[in-house]
Protein backbone atom coordinates (compact mmCIF):
# COMPACT_ATOMS: atom_id res chain seq x y z
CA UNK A 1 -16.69 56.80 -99.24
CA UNK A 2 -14.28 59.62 -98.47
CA UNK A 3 -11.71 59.21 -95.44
CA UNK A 4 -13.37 62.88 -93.83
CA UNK A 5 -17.01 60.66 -92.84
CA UNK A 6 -16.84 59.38 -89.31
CA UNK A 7 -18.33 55.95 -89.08
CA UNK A 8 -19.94 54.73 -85.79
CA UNK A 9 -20.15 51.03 -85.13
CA UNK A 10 -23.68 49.68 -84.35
CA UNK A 11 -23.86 47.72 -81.20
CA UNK A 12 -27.12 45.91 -80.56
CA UNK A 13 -27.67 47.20 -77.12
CA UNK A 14 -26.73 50.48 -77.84
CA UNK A 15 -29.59 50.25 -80.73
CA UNK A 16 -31.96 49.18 -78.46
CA UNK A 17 -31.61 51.67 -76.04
CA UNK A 18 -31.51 54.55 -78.78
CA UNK A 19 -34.67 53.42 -80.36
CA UNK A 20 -36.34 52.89 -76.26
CA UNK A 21 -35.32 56.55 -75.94
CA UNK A 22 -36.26 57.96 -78.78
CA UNK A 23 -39.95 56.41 -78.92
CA UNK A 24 -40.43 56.92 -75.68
CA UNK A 25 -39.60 60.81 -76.17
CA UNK A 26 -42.13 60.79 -79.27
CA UNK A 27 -44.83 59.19 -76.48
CA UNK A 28 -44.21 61.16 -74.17
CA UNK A 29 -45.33 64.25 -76.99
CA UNK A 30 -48.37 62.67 -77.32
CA UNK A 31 -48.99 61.92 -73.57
CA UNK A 32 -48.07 66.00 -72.38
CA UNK A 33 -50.66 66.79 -75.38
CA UNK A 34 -47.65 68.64 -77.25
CA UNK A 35 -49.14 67.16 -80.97
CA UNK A 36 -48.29 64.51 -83.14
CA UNK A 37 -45.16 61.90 -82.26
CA UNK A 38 -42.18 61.84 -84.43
CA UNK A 39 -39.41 59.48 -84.02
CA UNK A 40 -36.99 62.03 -82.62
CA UNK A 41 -39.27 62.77 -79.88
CA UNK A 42 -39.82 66.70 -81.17
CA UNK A 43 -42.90 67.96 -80.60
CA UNK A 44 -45.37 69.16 -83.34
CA UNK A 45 -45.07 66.28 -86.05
CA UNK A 46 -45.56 67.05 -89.34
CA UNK A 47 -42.38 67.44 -92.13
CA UNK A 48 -40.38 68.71 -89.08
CA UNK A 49 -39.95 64.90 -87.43
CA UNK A 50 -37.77 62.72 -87.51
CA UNK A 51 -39.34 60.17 -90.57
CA UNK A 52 -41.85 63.02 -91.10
CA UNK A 53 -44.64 63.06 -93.74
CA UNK A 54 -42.86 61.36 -96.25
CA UNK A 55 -42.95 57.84 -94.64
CA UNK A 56 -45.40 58.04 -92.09
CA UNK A 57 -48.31 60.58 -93.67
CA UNK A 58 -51.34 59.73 -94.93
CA UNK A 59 -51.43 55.67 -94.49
CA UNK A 60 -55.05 55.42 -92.87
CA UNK A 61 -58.21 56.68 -94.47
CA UNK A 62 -60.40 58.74 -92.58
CA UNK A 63 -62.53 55.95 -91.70
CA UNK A 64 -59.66 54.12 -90.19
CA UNK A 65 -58.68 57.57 -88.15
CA UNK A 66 -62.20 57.39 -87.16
CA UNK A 67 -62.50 54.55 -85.20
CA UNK A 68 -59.43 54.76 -82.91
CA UNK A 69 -58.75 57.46 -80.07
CA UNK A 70 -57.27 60.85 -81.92
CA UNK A 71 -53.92 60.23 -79.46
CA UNK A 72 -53.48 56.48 -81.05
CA UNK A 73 -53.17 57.99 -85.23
CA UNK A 74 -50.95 61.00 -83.58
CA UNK A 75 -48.43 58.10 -82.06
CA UNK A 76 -48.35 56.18 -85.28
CA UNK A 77 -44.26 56.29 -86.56
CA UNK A 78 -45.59 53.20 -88.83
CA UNK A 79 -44.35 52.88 -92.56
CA UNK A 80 -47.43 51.35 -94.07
CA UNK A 81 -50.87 49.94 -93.06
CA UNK A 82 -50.71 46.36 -92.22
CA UNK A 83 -54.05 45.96 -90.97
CA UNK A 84 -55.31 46.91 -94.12
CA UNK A 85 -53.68 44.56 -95.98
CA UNK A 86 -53.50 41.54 -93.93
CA UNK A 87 -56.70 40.27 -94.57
CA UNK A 88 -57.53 40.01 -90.71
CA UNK A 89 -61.14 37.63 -90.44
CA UNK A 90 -63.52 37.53 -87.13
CA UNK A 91 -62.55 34.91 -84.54
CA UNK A 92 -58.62 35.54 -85.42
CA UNK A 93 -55.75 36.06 -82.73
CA UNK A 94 -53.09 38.59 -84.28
CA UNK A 95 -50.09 39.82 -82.67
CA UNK A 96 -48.14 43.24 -83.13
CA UNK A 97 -44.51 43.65 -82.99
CA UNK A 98 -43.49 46.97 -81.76
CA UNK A 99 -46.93 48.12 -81.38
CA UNK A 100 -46.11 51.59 -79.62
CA UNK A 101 -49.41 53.88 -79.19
CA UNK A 102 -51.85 50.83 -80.56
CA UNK A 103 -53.75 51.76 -83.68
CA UNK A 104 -52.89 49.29 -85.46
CA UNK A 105 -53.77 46.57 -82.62
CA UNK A 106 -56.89 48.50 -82.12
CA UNK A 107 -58.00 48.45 -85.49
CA UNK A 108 -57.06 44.88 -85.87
CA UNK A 109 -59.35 44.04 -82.65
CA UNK A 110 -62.17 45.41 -84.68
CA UNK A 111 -61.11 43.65 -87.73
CA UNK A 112 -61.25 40.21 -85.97
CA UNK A 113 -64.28 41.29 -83.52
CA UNK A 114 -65.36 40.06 -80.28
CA UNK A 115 -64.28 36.32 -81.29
CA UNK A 116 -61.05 37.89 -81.60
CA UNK A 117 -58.23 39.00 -79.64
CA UNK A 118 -55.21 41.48 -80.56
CA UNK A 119 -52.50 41.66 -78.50
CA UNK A 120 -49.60 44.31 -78.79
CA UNK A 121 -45.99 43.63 -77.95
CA UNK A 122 -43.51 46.87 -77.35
CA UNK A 123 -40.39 47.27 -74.65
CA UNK A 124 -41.01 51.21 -74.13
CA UNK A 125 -42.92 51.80 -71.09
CA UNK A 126 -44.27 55.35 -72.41
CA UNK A 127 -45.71 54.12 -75.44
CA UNK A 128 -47.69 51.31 -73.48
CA UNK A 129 -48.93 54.00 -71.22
CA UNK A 130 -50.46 55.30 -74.17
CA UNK A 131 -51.83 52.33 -75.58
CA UNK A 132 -53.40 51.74 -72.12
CA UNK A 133 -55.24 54.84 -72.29
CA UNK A 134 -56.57 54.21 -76.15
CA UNK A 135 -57.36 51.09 -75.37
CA UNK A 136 -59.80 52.53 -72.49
CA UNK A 137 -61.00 55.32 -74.46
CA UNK A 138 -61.56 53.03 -77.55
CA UNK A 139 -63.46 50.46 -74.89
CA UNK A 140 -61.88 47.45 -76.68
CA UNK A 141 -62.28 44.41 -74.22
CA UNK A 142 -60.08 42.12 -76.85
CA UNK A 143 -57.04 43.65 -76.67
CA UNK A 144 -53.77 43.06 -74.22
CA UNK A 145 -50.36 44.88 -74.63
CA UNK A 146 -47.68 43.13 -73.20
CA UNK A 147 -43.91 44.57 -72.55
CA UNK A 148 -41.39 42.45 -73.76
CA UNK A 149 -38.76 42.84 -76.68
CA UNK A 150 -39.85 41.46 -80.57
CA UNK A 151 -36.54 39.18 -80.28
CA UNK A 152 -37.95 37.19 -76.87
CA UNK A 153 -42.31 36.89 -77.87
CA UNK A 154 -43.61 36.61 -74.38
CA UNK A 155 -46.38 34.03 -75.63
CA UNK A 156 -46.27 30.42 -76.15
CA UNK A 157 -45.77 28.13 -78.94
CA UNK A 158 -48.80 28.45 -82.09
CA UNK A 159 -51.14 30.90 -80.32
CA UNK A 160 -51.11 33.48 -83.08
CA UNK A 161 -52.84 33.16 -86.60
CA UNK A 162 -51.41 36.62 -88.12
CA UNK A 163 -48.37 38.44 -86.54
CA UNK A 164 -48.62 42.26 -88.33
CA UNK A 165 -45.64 44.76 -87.75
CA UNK A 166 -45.33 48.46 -88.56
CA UNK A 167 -41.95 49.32 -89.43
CA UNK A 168 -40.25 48.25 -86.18
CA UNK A 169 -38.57 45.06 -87.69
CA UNK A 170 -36.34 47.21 -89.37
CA UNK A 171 -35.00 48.58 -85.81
CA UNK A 172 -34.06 45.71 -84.58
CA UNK A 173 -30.45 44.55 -84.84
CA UNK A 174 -31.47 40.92 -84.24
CA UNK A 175 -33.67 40.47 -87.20
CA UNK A 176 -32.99 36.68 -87.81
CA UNK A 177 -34.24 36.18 -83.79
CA UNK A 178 -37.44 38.61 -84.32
CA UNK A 179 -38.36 36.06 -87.80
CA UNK A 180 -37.95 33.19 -85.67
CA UNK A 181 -39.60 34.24 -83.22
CA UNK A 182 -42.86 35.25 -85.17
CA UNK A 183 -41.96 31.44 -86.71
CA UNK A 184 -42.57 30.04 -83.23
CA UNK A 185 -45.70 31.84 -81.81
CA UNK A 186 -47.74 31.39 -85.50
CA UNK A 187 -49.84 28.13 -85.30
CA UNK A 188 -49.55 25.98 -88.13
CA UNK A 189 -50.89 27.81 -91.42
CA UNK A 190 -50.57 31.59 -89.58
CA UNK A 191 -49.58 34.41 -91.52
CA UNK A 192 -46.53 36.96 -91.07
CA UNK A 193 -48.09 40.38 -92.71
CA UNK A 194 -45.80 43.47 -92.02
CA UNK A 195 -44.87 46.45 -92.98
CA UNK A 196 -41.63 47.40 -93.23
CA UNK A 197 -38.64 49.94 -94.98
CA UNK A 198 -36.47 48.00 -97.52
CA UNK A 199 -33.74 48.50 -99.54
CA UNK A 200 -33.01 47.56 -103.41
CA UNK A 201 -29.42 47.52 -103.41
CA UNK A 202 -27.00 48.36 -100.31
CA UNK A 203 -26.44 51.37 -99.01
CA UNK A 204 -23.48 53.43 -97.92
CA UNK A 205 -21.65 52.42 -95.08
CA UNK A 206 -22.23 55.98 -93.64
CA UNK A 207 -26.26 55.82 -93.94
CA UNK A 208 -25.89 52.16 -92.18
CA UNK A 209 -23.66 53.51 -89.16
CA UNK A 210 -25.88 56.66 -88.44
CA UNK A 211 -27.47 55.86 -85.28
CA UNK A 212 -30.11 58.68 -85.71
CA UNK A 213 -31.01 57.27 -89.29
CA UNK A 214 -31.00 54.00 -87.83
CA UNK A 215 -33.71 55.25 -85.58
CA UNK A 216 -35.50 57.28 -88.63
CA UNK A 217 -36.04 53.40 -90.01
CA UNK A 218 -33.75 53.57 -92.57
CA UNK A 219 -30.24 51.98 -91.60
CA UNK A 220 -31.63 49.10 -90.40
CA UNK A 221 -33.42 48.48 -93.32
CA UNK A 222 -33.09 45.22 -95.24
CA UNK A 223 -32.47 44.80 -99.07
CA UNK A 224 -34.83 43.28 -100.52
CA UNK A 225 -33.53 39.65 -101.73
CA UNK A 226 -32.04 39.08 -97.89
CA UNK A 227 -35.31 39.84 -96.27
CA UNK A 228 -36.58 37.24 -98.48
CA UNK A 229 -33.89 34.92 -97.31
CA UNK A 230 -33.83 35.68 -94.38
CA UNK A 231 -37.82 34.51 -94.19
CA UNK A 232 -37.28 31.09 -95.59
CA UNK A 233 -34.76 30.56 -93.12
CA UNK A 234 -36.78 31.16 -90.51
CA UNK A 235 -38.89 28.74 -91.89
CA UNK A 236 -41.57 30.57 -94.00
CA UNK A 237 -43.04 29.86 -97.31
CA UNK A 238 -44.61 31.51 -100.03
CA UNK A 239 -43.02 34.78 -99.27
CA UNK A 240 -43.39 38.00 -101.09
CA UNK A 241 -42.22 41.49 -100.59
CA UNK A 242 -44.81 44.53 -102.34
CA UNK A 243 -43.27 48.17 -102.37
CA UNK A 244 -45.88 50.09 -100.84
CA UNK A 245 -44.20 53.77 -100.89
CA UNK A 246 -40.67 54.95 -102.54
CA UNK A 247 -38.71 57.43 -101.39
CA UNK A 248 -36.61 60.09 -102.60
CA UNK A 249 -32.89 60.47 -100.58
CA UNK A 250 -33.61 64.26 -100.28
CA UNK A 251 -36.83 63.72 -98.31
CA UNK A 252 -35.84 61.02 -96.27
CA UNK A 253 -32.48 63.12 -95.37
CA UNK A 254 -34.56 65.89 -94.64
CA UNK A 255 -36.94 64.44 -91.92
CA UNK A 256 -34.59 61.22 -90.15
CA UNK A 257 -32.24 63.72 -87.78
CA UNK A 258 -29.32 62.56 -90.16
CA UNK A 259 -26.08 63.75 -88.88
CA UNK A 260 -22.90 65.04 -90.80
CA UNK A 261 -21.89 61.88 -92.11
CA UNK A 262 -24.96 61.07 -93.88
CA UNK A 263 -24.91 64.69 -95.20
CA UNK A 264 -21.55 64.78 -96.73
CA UNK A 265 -22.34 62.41 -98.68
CA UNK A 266 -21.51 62.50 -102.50
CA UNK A 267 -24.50 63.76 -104.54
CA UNK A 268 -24.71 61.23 -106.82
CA UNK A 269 -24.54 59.02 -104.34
CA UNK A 270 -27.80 60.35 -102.78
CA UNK A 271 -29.05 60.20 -105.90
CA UNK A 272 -28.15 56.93 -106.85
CA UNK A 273 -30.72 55.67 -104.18
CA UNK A 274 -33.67 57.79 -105.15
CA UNK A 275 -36.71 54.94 -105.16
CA UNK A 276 -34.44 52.33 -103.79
CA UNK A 277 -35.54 52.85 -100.14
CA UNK A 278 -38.64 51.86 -99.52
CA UNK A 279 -42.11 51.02 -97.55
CA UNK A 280 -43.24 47.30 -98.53
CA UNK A 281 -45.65 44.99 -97.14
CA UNK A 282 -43.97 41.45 -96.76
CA UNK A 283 -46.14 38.38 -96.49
CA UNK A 284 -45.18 35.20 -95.81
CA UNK A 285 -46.83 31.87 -94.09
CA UNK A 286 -45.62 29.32 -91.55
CA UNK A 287 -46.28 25.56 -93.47
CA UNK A 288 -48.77 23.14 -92.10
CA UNK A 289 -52.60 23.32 -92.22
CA UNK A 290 -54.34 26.10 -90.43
CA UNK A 291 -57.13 24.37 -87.89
């Protein structure tokens, strides 16, 4: 890394309050009815956003986009589709870190039915607005959003049988407190399903630092091997982490605000991490025998 790249030291409450600012800027997009969310709070979506098309296009079919409220899929900054691939069955209670607008706590209510209950967890008071108002407009009865922060679970011990995530684990800079965390509100036998942007390999120092990039889900991303450690720490077994999406550097650069240290960056240093960033669904379970 040349001597010319400015590096900016991360600071956990200085994350926080970037990502609480920037979400709630992309909510408020939604809210005004200025089009689709991005995570750099700039109206109009599409390629143009912060972590545009390339990591949050095209992850729910149209009969997924069907049964939710039209504001709830334009809100979705998500990196994969967790409800999809969590295996969600009627009668379960499933909890979602970082839930923002609610689609995917919506669509898991209707996974688990009217046995069920989903509840959504997210600190940014815009984006629970808006999943308020989907919630109402999607008339779902089993669903509660609470506001709290994914490192303090405002719910008690063993309540939840699958905690789901959509690329918001990644943002936090507490990650071994959000994993023990979900550890602590799974009952015995409950399953940790997320979504989330890793990394094979480390990256520059400058792409970690960025603040904006940090917020376009990439900085904070974990490699691979120390996610995986990271989960049987916490306590969890039988964990596995499936890439789900790889990116190119050149996309990613072009849609996560990156600033002019990420830019002047060597090229084959971009290219060196072509397919090495990526969307993945983790899974993972908390031991003991599910009632």
């Amino acid at each position: 890394m040349t001597a010319a790249i400015e590096i900016r030291l991360i600071d956990r409450g200085d994350v926080r309050e970037i990502v609480r600012q920037k979400y709630g800027e992309a909510a408020l997009t939604v809210l005004q009815g200025q089009g689709a969310a991005c995570c750099g709070g700039n109206a109009g979506g599409g390629d143009s956003c912060c972590g545009g098309d390339v990591i949050t296009g095209d992850l729910y079919t149209e009969a997924e986009a069907g049964q939710i409220p039209e504001a709830a899929l334009l809100a979705s900054l998500g990196c994969g589709n967790p409800t999809a691939l969590a295996s969600l069955h009627p009668g379960e209670t499933v909890l979602d870190l970082g839930s923002g607008g609610g689609i995917d706590v919506l669509l898991s209510a209707r996974r688990v039915g009217p046995t069920g209950f989903a509840y959504g967890l997210d600190m940014t008071d815009e984006m629970l607005a808006l999943a308020e108002r989907n919630k109402s407009e999607a008339g779902a009865e089993n669903v509660s959003f609470l506001k709290g922060h994914i490192e303090s679970i405002p719910l008690p011990d063993s309540q939840i049988d699958v905690v789901i995530s959509n690329c918001v684990i990644n943002l936090s800079a507490d990650k071994d407190q959000v994993l023990s965390e979900a550890f602590r509100v799974l009952k015995p036998g409950g399953r940790f399903a997320v979504s989330d942007v890793v990394v094979e390999g480390t990256l520059p120092d400058a792409v970690r630092a960025d603040m904006e990039a940090y917020v376009g889900c990439v900085a904070g991303a974990l490699e691979v091997g120390d996610y995986a450690r990271r989960l049987a720490s916490a306590g969890f077994t039988d964990i596995s982490i499936q890439p789900t999406r790889r990116y190119l550097f050149a996309d990613l650069e072009a849609t996560t605000c990156s600033t002019n240290a990420v830019a002047a960056l060597p090229a084959e240093e971009k290219a060196a991490l072509d397919g090495r960033i990526m969307g993945a669904f983790i899974r993972a379970c908390k031991p003991g025998r599910a009632a």
